[in-house]
PDB file of N, CA and C in Angstrom:
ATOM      1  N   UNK A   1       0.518 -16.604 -19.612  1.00  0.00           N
ATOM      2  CA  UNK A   1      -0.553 -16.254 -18.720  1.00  0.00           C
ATOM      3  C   UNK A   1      -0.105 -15.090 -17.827  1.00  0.00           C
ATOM      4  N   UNK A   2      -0.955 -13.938 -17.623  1.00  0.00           N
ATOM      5  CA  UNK A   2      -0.276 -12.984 -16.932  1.00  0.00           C
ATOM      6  C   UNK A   2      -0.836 -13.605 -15.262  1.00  0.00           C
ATOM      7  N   UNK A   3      -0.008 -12.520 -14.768  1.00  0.00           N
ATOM      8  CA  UNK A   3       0.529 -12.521 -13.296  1.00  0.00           C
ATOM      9  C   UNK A   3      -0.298 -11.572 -12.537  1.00  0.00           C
ATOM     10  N   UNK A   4      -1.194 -11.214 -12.069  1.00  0.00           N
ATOM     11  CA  UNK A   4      -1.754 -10.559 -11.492  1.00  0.00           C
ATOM     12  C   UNK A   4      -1.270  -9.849  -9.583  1.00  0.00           C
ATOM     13  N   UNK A   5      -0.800  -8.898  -9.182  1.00  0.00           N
ATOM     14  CA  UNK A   5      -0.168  -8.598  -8.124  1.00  0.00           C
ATOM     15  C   UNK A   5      -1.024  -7.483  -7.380  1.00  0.00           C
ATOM     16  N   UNK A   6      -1.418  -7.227  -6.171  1.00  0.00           N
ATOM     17  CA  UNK A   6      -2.006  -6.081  -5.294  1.00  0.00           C
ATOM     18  C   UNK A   6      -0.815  -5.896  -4.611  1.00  0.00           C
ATOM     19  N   UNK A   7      -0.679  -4.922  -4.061  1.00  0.00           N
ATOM     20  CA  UNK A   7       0.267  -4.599  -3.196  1.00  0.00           C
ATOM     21  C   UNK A   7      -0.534  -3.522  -1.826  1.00  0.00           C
ATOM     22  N   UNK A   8      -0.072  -3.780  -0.680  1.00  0.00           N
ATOM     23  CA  UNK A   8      -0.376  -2.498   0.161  1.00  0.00           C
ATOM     24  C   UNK A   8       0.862  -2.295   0.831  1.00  0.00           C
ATOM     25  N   UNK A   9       0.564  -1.115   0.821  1.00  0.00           N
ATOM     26  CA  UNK A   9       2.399  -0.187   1.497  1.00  0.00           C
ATOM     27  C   UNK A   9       1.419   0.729   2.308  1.00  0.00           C
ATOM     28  N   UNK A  10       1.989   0.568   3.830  1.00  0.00           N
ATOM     29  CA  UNK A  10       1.725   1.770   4.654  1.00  0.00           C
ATOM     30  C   UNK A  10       2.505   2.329   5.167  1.00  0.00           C
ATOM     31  N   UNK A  11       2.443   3.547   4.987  1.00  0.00           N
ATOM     32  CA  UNK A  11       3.446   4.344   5.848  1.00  0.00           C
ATOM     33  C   UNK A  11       3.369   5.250   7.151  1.00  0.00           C
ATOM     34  N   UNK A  12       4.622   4.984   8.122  1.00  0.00           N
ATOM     35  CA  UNK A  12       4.582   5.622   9.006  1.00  0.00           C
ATOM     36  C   UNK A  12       3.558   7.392   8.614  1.00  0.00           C
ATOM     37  N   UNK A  13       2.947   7.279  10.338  1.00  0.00           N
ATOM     38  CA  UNK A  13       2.954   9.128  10.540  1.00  0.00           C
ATOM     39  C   UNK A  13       3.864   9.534  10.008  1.00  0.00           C
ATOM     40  N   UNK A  14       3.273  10.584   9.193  1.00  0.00           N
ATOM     41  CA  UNK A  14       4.119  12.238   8.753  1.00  0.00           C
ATOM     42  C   UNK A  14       5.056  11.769   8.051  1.00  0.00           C
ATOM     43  N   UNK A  15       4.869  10.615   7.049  1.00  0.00           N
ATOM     44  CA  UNK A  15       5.944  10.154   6.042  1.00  0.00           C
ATOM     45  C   UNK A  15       5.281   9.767   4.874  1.00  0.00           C
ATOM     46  N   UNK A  16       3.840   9.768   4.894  1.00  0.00           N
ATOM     47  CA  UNK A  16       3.366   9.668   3.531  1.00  0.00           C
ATOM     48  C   UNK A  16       3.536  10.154   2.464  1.00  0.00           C
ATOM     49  N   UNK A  17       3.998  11.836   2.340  1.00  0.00           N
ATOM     50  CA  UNK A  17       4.383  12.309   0.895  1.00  0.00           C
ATOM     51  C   UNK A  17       5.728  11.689   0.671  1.00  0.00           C
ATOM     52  N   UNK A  18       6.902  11.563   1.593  1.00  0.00           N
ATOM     53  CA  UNK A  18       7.954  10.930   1.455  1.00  0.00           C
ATOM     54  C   UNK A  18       8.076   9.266   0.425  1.00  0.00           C
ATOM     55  N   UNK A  19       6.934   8.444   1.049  1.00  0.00           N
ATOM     56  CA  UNK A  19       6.737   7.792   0.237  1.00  0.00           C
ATOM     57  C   UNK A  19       6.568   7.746  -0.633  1.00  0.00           C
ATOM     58  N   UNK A  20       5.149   8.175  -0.781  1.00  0.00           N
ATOM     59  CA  UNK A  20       4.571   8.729  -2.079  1.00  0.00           C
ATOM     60  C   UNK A  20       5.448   9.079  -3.414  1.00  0.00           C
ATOM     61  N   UNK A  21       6.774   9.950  -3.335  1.00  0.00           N
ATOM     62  CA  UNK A  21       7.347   9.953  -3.932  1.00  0.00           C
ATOM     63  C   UNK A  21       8.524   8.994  -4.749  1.00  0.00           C
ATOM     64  N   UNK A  22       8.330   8.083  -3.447  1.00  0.00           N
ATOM     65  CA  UNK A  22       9.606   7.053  -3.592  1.00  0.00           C
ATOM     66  C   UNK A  22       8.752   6.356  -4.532  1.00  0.00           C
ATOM     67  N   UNK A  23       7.312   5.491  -4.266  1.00  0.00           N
ATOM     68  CA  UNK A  23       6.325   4.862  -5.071  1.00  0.00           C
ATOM     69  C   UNK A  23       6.219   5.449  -6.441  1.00  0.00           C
ATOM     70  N   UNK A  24       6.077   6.626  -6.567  1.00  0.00           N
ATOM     71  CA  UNK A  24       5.814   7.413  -7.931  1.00  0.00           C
ATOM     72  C   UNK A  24       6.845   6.931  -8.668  1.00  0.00           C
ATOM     73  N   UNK A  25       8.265   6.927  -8.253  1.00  0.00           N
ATOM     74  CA  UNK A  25       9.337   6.285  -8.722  1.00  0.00           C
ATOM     75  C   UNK A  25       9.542   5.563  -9.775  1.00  0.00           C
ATOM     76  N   UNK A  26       8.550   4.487  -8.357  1.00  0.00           N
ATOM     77  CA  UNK A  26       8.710   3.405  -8.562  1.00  0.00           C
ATOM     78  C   UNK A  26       7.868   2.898 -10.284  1.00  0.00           C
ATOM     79  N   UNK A  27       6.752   3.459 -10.028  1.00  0.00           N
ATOM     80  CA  UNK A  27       5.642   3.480 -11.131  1.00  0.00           C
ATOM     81  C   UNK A  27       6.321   4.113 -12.629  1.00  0.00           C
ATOM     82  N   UNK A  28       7.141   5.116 -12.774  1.00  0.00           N
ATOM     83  CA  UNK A  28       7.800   5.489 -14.283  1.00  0.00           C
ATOM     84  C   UNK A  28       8.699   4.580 -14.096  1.00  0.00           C
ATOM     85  N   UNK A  29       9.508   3.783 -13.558  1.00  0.00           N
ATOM     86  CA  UNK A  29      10.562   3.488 -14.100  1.00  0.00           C
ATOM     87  C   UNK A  29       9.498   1.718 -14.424  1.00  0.00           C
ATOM     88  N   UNK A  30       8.496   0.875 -13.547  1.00  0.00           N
ATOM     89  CA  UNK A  30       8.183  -0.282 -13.491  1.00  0.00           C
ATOM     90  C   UNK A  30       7.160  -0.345 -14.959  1.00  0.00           C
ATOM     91  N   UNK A  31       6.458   0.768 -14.941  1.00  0.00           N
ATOM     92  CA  UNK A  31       5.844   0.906 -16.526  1.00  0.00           C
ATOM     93  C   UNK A  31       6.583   0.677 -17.789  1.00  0.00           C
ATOM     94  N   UNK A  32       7.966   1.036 -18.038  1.00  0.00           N
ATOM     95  CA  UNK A  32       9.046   0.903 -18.888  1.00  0.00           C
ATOM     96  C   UNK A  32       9.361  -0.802 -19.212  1.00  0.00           C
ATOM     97  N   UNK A  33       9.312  -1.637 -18.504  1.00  0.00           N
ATOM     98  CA  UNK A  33       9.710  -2.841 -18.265  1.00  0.00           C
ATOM     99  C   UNK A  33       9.082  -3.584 -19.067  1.00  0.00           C
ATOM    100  N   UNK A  34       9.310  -4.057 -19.708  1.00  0.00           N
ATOM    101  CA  UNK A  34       9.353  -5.316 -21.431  1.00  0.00           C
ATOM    102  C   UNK A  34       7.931  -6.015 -20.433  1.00  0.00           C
ATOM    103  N   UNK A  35       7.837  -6.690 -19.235  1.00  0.00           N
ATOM    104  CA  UNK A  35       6.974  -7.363 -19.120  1.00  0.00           C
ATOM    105  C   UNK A  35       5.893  -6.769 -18.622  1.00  0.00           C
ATOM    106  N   UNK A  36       5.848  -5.423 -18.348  1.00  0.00           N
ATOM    107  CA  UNK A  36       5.077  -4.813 -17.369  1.00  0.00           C
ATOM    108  C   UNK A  36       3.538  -4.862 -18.273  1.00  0.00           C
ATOM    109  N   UNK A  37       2.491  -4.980 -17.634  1.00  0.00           N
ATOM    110  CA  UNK A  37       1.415  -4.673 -18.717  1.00  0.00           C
ATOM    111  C   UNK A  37       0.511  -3.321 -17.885  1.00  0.00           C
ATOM    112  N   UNK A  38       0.493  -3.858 -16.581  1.00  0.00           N
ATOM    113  CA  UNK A  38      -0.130  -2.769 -15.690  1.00  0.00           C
ATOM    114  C   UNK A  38       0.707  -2.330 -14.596  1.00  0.00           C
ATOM    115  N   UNK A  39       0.969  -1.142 -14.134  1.00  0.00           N
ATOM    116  CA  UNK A  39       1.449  -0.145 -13.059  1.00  0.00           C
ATOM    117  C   UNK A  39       1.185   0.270 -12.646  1.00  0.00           C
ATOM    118  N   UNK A  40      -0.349   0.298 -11.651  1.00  0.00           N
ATOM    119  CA  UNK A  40      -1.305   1.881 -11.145  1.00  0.00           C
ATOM    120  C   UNK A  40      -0.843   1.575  -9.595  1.00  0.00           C
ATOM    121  N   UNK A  41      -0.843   2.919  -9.441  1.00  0.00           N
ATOM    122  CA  UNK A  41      -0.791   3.323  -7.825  1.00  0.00           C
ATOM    123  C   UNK A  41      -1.619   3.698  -7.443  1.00  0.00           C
ATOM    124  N   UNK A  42      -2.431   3.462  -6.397  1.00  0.00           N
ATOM    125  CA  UNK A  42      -3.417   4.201  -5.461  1.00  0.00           C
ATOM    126  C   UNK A  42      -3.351   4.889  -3.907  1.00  0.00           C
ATOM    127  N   UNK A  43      -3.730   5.559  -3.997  1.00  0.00           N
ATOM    128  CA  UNK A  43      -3.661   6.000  -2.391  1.00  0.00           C
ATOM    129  C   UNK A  43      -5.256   6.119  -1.598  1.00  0.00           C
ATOM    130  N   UNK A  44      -5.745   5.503  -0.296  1.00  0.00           N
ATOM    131  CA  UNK A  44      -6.895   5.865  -0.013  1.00  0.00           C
ATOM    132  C   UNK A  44      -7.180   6.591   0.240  1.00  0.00           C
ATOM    133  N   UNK A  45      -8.309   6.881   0.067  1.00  0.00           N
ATOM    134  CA  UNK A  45      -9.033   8.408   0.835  1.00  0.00           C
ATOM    135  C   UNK A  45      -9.240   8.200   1.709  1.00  0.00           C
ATOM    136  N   UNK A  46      -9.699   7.395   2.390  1.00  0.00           N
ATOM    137  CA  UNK A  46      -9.921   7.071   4.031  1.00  0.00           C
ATOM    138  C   UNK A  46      -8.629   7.145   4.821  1.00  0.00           C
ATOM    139  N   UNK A  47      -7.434   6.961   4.547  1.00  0.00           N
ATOM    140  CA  UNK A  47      -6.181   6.780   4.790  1.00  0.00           C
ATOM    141  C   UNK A  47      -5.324   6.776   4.127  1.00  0.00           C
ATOM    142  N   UNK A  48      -4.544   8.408   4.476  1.00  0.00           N
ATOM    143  CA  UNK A  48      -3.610   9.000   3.661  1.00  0.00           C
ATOM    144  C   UNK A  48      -2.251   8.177   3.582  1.00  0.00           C
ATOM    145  N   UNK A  49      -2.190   7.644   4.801  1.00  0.00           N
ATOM    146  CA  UNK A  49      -0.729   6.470   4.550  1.00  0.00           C
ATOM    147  C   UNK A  49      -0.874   5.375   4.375  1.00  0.00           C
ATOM    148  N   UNK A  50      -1.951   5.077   3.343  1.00  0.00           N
ATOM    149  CA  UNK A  50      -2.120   3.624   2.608  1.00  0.00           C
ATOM    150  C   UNK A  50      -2.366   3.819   1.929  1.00  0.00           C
ATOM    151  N   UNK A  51      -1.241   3.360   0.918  1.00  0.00           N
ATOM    152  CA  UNK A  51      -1.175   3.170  -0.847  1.00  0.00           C
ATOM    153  C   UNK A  51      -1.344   1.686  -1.615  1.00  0.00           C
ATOM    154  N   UNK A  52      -1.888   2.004  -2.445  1.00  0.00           N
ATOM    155  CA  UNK A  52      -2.395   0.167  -2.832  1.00  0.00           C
ATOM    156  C   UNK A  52      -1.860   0.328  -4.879  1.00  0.00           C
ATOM    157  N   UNK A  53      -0.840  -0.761  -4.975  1.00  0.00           N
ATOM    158  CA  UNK A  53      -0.796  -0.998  -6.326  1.00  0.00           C
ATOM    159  C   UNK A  53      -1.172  -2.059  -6.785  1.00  0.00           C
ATOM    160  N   UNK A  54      -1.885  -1.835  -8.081  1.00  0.00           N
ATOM    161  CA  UNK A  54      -2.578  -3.050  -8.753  1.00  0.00           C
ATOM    162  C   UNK A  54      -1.223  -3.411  -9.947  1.00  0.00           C
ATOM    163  N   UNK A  55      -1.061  -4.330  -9.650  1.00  0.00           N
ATOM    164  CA  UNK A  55       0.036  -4.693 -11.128  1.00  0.00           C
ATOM    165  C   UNK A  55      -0.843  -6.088 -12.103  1.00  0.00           C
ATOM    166  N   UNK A  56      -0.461  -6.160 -13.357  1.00  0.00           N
ATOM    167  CA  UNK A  56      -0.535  -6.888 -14.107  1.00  0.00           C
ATOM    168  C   UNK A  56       1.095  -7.002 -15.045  1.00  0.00           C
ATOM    169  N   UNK A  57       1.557  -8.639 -15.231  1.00  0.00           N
ATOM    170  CA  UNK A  57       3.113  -8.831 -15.756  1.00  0.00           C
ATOM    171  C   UNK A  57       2.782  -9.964 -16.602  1.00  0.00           C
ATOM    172  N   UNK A  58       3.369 -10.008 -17.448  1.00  0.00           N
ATOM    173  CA  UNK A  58       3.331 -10.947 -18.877  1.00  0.00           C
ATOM    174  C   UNK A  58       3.376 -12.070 -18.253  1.00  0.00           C
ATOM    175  N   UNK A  59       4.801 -12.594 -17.354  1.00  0.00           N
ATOM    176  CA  UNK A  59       4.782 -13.616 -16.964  1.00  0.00           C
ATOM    177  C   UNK A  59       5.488 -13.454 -15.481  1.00  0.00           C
ATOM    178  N   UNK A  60       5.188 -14.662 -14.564  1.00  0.00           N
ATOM    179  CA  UNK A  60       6.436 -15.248 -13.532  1.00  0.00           C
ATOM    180  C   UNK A  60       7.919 -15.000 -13.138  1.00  0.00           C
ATOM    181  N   UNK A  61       8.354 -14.937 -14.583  1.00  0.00           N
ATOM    182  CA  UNK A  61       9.538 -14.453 -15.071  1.00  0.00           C
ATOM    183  C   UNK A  61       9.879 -12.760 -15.030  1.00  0.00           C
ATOM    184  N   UNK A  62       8.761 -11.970 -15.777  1.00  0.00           N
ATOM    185  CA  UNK A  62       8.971 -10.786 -15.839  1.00  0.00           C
ATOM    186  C   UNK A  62       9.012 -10.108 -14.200  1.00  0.00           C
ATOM    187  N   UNK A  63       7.719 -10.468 -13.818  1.00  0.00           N
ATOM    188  CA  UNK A  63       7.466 -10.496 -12.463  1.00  0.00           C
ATOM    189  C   UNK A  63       9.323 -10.394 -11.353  1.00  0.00           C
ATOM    190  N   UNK A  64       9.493 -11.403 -11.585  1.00  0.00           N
ATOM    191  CA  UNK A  64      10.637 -11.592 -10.995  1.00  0.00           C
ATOM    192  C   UNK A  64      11.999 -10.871 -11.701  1.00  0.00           C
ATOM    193  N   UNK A  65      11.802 -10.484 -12.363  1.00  0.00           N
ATOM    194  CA  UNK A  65      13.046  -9.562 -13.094  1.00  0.00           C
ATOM    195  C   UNK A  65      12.945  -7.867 -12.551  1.00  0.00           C
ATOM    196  N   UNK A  66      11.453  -7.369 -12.639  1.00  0.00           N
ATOM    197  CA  UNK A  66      11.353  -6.808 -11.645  1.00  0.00           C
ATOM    198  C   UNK A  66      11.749  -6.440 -10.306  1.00  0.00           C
ATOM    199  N   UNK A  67      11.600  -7.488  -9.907  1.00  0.00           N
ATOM    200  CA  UNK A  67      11.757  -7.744  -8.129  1.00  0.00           C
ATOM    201  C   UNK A  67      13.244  -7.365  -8.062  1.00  0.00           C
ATOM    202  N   UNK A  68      14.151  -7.669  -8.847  1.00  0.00           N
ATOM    203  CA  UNK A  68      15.402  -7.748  -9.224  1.00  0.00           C
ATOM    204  C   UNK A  68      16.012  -5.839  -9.578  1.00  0.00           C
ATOM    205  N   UNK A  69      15.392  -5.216 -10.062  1.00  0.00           N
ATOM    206  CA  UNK A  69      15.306  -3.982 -10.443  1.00  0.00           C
ATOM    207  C   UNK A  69      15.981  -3.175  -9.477  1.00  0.00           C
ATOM    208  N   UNK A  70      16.820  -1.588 -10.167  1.00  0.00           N
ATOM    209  CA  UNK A  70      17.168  -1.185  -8.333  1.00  0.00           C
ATOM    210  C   UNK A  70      16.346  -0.206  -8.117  1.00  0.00           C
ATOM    211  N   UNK A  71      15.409   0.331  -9.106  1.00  0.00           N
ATOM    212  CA  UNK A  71      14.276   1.212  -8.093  1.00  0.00           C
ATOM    213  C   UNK A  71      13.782   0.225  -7.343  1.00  0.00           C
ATOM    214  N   UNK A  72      13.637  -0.970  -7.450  1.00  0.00           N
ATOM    215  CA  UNK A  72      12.690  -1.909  -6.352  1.00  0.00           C
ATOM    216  C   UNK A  72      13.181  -2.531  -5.270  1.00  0.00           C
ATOM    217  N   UNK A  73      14.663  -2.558  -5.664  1.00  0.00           N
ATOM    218  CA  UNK A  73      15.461  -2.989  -4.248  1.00  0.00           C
ATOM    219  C   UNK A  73      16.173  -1.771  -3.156  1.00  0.00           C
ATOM    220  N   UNK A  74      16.340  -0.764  -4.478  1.00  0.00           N
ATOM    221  CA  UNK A  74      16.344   0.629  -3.456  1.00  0.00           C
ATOM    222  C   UNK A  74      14.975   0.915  -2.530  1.00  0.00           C
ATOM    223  N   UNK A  75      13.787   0.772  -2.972  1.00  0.00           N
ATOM    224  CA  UNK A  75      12.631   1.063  -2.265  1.00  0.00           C
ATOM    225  C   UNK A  75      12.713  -0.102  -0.868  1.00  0.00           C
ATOM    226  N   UNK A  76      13.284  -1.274  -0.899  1.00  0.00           N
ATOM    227  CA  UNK A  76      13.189  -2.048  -0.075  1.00  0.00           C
ATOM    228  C   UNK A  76      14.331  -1.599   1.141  1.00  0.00           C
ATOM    229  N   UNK A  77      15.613  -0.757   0.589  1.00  0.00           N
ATOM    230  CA  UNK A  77      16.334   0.045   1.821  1.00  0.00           C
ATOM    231  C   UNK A  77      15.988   1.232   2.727  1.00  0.00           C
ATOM    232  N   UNK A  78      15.035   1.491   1.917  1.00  0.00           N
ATOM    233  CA  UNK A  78      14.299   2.998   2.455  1.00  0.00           C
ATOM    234  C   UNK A  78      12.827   2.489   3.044  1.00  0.00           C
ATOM    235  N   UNK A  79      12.574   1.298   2.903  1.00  0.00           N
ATOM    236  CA  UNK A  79      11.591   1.292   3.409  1.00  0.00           C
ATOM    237  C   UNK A  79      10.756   1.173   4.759  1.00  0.00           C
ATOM    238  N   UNK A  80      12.285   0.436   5.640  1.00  0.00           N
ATOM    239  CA  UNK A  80      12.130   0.756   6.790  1.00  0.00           C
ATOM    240  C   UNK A  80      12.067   1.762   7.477  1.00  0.00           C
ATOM    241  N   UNK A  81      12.276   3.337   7.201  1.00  0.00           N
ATOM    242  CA  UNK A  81      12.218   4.262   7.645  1.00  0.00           C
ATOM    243  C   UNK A  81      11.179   4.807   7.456  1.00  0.00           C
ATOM    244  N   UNK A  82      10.429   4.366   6.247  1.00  0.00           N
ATOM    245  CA  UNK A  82       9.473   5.148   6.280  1.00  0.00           C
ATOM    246  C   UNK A  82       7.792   4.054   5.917  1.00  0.00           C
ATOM    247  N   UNK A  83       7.735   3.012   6.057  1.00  0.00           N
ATOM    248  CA  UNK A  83       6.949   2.121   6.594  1.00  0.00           C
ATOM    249  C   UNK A  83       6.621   1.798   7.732  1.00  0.00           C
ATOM    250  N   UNK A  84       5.409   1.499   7.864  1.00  0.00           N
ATOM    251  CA  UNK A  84       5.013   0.768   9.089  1.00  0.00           C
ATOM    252  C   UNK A  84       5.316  -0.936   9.006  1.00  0.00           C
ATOM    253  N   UNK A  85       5.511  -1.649   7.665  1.00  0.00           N
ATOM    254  CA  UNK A  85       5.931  -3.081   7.814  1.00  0.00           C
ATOM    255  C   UNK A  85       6.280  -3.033   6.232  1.00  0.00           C
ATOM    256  N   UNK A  86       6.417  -4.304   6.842  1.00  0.00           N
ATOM    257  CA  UNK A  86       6.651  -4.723   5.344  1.00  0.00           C
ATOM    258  C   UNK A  86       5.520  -4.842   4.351  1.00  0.00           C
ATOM    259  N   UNK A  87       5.634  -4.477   2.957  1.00  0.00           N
ATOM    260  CA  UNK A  87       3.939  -4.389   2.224  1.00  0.00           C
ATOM    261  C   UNK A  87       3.360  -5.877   2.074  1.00  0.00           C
ATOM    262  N   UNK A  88       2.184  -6.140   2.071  1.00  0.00           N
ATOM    263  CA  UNK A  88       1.459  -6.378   2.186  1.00  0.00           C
ATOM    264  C   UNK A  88       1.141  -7.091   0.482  1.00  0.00           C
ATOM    265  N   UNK A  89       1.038  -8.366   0.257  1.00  0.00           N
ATOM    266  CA  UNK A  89       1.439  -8.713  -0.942  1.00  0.00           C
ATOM    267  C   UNK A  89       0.526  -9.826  -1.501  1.00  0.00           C
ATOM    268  N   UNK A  90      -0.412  -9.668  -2.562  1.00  0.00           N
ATOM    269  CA  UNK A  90      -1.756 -10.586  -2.946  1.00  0.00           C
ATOM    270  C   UNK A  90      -1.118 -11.095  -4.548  1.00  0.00           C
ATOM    271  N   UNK A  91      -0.965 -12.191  -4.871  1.00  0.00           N
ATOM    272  CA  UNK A  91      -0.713 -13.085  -6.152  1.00  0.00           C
ATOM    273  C   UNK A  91      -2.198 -13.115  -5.998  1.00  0.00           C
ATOM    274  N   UNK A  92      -2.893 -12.854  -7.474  1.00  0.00           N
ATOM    275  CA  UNK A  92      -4.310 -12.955  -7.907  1.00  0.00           C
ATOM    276  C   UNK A  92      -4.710 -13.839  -8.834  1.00  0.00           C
ATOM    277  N   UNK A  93      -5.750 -14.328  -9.108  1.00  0.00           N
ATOM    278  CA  UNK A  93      -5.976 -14.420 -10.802  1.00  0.00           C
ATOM    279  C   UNK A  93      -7.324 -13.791 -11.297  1.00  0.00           C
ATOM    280  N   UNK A  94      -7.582 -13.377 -12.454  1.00  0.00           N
ATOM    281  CA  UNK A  94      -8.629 -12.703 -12.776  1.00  0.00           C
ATOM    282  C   UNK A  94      -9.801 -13.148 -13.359  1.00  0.00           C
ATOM    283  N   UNK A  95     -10.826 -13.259 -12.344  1.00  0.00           N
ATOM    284  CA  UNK A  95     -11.878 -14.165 -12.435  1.00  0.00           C
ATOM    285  C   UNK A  95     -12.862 -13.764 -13.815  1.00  0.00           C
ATOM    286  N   UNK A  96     -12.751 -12.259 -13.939  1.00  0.00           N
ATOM    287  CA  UNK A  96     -13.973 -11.619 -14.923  1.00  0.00           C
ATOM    288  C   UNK A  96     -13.661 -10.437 -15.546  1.00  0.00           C
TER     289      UNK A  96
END
């Protein structure tokens, strides 16, 4: 059964492309991943330092092998500098 994930990441003033890049990263290397099924990044238009990723993962497992990853634990050292908190994190399931 897949795993359905939202994410929101905001970033400090005048650090959004900074991010942005770190996220982009994040997205080629998390697409590669045996369990990955979905990887999209978004950014709003209403608000340039809020980025929203939709993920979809095979399983629980993959999910968490991920989490494990060092683009994803590197993003978690850098992220205090250039976040406003910690992201913002929705387990889903897909109704339709």
């Amino acid at each position: 059964m897949s795993i359905y994930l939202t994410a929101l990441v905001k970033s400090k003033p005048g650090k959004a492309e900074e991010l942005k890049a770190v996220l982009q990263n994040m997205v080629v290397h998390s697409r590669q991943e045996t369990a990955c099924i979905q990887y999209d990044l978004h950014q709003s238009t209403d608000d340039e330092n809020l980025f929203i990723f939709q993920e979809e993962w095979t399983s629980a497992e993959g999910l968490a092998a991920h989490n494990q990853q060092a683009y994803i634990t590197g993003f978690a050292t850098v992220a205090p500098e250039l976040t406003e908190s910690a992201p913002v994190i929705y387990l889903t399931q897909k109704l339709g």
